[in-house]
PDB file of N, CA and C in Angstrom:
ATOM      1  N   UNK A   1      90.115 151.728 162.084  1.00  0.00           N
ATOM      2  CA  UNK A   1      89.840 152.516 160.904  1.00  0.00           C
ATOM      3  C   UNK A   1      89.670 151.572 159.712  1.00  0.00           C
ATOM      4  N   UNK A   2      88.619 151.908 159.149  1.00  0.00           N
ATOM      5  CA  UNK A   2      88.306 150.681 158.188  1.00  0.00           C
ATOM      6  C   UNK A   2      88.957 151.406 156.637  1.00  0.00           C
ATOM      7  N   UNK A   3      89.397 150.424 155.814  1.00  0.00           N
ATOM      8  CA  UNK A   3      90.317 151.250 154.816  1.00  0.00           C
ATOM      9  C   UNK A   3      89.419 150.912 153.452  1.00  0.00           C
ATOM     10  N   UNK A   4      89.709 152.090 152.939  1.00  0.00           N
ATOM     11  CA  UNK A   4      89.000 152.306 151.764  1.00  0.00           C
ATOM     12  C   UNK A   4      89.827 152.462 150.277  1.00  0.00           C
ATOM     13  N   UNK A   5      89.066 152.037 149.421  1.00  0.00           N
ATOM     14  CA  UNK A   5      89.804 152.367 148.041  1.00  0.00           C
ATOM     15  C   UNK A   5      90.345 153.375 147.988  1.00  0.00           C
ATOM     16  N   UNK A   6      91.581 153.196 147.654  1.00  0.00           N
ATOM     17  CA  UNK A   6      92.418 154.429 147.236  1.00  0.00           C
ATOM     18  C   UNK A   6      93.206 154.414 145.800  1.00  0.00           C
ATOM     19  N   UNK A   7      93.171 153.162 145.146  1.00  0.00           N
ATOM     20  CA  UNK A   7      93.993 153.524 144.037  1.00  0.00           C
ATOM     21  C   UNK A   7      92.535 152.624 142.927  1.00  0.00           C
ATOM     22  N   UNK A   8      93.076 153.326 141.311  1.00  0.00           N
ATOM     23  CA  UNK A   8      92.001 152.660 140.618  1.00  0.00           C
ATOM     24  C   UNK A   8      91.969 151.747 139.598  1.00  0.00           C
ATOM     25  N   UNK A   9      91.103 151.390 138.446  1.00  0.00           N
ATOM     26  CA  UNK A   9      91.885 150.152 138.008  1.00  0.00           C
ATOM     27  C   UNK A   9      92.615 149.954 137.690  1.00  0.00           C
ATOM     28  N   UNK A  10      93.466 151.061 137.003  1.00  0.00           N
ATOM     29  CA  UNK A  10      94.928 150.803 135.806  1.00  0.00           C
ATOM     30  C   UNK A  10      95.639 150.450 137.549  1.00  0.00           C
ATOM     31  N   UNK A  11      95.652 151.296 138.735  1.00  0.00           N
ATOM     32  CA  UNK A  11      96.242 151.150 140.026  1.00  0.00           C
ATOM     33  C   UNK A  11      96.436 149.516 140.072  1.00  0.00           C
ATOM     34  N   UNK A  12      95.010 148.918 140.311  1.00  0.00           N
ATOM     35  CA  UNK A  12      94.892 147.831 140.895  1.00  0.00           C
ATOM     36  C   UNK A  12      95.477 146.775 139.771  1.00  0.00           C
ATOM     37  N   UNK A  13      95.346 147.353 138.790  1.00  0.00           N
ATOM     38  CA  UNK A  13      95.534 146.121 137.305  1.00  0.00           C
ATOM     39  C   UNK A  13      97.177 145.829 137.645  1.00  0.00           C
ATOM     40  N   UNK A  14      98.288 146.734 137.519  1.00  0.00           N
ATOM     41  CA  UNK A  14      99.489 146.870 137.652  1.00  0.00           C
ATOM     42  C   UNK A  14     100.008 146.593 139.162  1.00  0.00           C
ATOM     43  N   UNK A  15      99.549 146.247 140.166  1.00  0.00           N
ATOM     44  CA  UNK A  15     100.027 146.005 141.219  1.00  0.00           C
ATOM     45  C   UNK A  15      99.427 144.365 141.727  1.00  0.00           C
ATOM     46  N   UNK A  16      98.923 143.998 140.220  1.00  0.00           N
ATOM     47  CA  UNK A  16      98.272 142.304 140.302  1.00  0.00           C
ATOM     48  C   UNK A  16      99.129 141.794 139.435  1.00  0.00           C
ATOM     49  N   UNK A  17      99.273 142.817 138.758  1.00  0.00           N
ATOM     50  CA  UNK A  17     100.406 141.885 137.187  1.00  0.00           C
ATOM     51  C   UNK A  17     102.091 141.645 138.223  1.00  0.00           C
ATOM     52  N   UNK A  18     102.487 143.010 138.935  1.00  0.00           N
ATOM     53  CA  UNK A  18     103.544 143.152 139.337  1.00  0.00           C
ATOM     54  C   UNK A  18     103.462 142.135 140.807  1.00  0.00           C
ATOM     55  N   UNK A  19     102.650 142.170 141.263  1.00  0.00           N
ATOM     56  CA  UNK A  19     102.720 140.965 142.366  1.00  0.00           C
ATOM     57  C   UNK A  19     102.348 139.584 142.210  1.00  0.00           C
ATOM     58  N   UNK A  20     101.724 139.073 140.629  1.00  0.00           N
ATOM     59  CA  UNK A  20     102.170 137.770 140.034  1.00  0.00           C
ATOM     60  C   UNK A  20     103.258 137.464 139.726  1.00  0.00           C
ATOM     61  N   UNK A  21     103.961 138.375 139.025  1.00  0.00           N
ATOM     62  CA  UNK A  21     105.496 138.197 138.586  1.00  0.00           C
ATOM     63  C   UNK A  21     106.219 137.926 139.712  1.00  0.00           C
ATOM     64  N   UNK A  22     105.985 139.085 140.764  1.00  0.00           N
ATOM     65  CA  UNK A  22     107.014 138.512 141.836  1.00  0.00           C
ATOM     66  C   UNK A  22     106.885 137.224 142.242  1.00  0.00           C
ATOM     67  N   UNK A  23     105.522 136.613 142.519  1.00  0.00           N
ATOM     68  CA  UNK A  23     105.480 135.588 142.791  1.00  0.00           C
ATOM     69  C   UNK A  23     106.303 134.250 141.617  1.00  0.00           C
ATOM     70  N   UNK A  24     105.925 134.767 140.620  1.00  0.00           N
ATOM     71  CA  UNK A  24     106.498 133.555 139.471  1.00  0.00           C
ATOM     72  C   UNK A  24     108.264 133.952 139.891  1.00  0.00           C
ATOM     73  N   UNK A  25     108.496 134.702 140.166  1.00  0.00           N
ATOM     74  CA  UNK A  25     110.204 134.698 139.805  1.00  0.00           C
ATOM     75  C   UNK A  25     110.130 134.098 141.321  1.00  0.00           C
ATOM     76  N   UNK A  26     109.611 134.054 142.392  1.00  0.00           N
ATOM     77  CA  UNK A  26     109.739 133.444 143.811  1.00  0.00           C
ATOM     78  C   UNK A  26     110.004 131.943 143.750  1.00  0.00           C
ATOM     79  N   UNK A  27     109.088 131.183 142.442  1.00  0.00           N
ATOM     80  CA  UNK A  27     109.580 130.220 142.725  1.00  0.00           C
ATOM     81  C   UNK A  27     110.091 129.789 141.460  1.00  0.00           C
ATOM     82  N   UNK A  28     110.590 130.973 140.556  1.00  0.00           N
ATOM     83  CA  UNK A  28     111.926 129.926 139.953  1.00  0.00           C
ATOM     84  C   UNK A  28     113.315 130.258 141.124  1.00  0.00           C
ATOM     85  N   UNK A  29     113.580 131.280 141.594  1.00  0.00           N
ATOM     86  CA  UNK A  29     114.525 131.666 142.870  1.00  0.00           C
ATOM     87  C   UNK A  29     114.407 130.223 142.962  1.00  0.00           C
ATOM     88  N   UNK A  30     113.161 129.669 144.041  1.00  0.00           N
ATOM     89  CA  UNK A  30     113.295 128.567 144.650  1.00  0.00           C
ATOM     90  C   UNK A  30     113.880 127.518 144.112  1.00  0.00           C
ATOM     91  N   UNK A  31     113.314 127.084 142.776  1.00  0.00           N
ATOM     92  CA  UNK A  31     114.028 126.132 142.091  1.00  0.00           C
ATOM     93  C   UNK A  31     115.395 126.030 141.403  1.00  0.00           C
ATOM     94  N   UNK A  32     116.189 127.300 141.454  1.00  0.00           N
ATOM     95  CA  UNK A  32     117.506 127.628 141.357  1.00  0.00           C
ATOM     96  C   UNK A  32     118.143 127.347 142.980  1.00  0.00           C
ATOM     97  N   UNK A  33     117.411 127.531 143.544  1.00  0.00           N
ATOM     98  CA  UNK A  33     118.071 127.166 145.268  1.00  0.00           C
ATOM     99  C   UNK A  33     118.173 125.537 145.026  1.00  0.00           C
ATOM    100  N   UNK A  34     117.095 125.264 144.658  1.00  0.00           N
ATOM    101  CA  UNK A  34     116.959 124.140 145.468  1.00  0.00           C
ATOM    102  C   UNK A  34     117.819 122.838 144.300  1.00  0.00           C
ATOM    103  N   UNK A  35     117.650 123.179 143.090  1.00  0.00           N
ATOM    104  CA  UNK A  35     118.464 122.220 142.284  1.00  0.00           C
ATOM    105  C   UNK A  35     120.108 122.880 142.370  1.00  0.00           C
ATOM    106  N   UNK A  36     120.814 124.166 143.391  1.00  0.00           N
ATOM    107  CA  UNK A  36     121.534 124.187 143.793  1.00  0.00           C
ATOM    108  C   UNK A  36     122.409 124.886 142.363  1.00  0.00           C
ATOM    109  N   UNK A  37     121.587 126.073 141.629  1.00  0.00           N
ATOM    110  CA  UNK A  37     122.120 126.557 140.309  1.00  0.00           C
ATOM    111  C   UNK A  37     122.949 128.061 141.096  1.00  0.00           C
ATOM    112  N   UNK A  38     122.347 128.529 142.388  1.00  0.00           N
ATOM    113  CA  UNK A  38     123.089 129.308 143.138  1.00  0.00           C
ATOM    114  C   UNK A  38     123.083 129.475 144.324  1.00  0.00           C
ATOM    115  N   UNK A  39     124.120 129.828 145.107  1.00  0.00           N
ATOM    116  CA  UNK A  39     124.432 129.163 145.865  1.00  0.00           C
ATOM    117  C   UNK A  39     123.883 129.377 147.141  1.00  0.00           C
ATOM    118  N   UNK A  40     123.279 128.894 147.996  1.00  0.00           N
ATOM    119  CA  UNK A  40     122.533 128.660 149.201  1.00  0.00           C
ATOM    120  C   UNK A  40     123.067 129.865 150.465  1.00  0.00           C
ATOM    121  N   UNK A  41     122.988 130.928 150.366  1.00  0.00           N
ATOM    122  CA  UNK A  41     123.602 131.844 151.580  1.00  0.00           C
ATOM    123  C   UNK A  41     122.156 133.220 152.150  1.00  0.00           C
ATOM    124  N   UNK A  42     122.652 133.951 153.305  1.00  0.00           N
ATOM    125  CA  UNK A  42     121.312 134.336 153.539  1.00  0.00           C
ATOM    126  C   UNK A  42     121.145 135.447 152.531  1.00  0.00           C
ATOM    127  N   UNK A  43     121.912 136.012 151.486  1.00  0.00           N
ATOM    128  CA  UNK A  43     121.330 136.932 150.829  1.00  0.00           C
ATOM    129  C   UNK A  43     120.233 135.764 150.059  1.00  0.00           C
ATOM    130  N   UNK A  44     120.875 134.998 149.366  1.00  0.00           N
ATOM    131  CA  UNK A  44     119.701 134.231 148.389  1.00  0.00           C
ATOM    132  C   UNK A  44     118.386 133.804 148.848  1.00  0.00           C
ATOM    133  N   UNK A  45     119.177 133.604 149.800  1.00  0.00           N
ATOM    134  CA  UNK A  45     117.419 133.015 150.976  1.00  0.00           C
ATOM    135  C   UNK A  45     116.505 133.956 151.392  1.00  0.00           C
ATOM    136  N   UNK A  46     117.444 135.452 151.748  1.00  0.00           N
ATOM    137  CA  UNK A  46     116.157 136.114 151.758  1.00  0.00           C
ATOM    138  C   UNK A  46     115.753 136.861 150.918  1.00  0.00           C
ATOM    139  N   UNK A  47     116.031 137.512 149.911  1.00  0.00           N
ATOM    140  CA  UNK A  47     115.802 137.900 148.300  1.00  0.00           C
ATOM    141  C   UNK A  47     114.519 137.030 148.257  1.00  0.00           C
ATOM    142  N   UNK A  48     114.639 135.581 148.019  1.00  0.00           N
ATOM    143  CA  UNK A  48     113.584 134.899 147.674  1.00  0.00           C
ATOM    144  C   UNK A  48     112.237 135.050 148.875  1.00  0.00           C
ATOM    145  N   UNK A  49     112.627 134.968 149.900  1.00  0.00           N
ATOM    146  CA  UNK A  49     111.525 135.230 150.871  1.00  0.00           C
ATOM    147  C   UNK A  49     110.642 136.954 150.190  1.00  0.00           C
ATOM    148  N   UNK A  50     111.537 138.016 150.302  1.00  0.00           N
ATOM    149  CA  UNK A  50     110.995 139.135 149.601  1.00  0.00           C
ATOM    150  C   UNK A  50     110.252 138.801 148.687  1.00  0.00           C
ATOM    151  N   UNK A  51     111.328 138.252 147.646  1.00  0.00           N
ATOM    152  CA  UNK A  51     110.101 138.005 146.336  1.00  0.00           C
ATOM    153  C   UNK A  51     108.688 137.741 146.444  1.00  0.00           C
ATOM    154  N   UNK A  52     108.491 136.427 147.699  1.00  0.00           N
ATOM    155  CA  UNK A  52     106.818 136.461 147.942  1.00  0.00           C
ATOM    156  C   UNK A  52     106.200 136.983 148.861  1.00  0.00           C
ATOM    157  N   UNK A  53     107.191 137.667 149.782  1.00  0.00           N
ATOM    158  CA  UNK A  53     106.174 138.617 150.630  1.00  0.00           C
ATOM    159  C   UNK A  53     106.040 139.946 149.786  1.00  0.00           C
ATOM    160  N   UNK A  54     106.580 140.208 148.778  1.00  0.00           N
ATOM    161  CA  UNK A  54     106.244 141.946 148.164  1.00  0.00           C
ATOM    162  C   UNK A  54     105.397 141.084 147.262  1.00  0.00           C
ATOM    163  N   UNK A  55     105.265 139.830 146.390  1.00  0.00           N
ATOM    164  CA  UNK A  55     104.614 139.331 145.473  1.00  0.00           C
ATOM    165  C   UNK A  55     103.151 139.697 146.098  1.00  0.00           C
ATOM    166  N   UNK A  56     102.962 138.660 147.442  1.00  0.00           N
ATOM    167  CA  UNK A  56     101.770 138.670 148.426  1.00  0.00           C
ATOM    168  C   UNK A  56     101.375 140.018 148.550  1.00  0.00           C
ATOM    169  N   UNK A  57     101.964 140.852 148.989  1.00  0.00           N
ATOM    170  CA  UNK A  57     101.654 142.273 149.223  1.00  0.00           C
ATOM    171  C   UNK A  57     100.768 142.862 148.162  1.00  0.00           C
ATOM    172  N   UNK A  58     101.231 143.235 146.664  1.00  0.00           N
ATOM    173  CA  UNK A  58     101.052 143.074 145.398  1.00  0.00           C
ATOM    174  C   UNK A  58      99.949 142.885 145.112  1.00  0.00           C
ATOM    175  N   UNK A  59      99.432 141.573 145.266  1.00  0.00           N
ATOM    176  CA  UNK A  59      98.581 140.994 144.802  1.00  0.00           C
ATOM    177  C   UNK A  59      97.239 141.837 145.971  1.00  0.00           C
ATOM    178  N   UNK A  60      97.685 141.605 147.162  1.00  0.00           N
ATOM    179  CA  UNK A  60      96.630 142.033 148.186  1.00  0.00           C
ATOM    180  C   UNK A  60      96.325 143.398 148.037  1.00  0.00           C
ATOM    181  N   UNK A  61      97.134 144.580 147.532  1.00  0.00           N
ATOM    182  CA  UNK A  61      96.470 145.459 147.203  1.00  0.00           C
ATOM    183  C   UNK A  61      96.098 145.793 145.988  1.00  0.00           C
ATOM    184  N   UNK A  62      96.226 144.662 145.069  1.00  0.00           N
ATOM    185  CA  UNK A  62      95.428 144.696 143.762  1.00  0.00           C
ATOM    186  C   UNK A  62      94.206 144.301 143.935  1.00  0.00           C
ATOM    187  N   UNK A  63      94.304 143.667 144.664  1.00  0.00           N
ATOM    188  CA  UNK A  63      92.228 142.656 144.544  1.00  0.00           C
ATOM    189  C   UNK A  63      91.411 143.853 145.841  1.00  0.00           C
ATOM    190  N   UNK A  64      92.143 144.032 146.915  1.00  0.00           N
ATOM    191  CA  UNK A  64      91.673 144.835 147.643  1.00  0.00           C
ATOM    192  C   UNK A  64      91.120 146.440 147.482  1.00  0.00           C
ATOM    193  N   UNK A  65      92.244 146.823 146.613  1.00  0.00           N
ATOM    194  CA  UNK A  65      92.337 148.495 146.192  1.00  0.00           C
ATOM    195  C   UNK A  65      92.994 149.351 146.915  1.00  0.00           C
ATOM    196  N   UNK A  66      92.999 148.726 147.828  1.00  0.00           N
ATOM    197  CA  UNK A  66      94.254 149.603 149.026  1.00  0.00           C
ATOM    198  C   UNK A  66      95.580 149.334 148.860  1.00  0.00           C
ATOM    199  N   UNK A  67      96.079 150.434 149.100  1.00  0.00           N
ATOM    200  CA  UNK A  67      97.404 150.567 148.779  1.00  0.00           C
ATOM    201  C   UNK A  67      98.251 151.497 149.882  1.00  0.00           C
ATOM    202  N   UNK A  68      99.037 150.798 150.863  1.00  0.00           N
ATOM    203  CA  UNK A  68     100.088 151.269 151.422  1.00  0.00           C
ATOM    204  C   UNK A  68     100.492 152.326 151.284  1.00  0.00           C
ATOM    205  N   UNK A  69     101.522 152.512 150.205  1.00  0.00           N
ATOM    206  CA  UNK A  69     102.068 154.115 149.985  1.00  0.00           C
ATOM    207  C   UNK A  69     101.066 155.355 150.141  1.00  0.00           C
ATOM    208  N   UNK A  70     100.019 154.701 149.528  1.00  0.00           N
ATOM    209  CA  UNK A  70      99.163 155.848 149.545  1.00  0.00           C
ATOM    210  C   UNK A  70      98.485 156.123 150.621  1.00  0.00           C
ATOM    211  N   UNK A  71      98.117 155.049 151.910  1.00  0.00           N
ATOM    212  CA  UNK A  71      97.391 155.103 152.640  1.00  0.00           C
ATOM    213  C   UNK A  71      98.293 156.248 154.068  1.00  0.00           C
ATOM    214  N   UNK A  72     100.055 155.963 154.025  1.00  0.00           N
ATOM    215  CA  UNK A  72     100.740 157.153 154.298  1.00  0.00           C
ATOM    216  C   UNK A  72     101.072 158.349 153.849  1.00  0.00           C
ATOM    217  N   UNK A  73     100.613 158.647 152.573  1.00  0.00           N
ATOM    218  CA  UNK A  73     100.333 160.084 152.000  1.00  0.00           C
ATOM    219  C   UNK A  73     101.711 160.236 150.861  1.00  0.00           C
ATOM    220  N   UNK A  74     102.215 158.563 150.996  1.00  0.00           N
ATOM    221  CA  UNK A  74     103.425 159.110 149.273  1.00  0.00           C
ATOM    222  C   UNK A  74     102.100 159.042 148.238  1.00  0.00           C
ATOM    223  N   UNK A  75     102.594 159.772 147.154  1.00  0.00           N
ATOM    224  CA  UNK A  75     101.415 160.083 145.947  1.00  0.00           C
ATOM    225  C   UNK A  75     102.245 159.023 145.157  1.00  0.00           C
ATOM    226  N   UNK A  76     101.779 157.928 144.395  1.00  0.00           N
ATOM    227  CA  UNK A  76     101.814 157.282 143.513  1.00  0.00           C
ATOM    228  C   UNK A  76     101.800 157.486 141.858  1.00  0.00           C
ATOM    229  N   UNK A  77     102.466 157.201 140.803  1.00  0.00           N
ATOM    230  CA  UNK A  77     101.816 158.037 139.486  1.00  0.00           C
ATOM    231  C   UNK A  77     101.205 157.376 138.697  1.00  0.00           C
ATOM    232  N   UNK A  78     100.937 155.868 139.637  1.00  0.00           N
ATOM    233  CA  UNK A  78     100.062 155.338 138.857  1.00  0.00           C
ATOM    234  C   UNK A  78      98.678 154.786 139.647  1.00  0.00           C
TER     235      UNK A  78
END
């Protein structure tokens, strides 16, 4: 099934802004790991992994137009 636009620009604008950010806070996370500002356990480790797989996500249905939630039938309000 080939997927089609479903959300529109204000959609796509806000789910590029919100999946840059995640990405920017992904790698200050990282650089708080890694200069050791908190402390190294698997919540921190994977928090930060989230951060760039929902960042990645984000971004992919901003440039794309498709959007997940919507493509399972939650209604979005934006």
């Amino acid at each position: 099934m080939a997927r089609e636009c479903n959300i529109d620009a204000k959609g796509k604008f806000v789910r590029l802004v919100g999946g840059s950010m995640s990405i920017i806070m992904g790698v200050i996370a990282v650089g708080l790991l890694y200069f050791d500002v908190v402390p190294s356990n698997w919540f921190t480790i994977s928090s930060t992994f989230g951060l760039f797989a929902g960042g990645a996500l984000g971004i992919y249905e901003g440039k794309s137009g498709w959007c997940v939630a919507r493509a399972i039938g939650i209604r979005t309000p934006i």
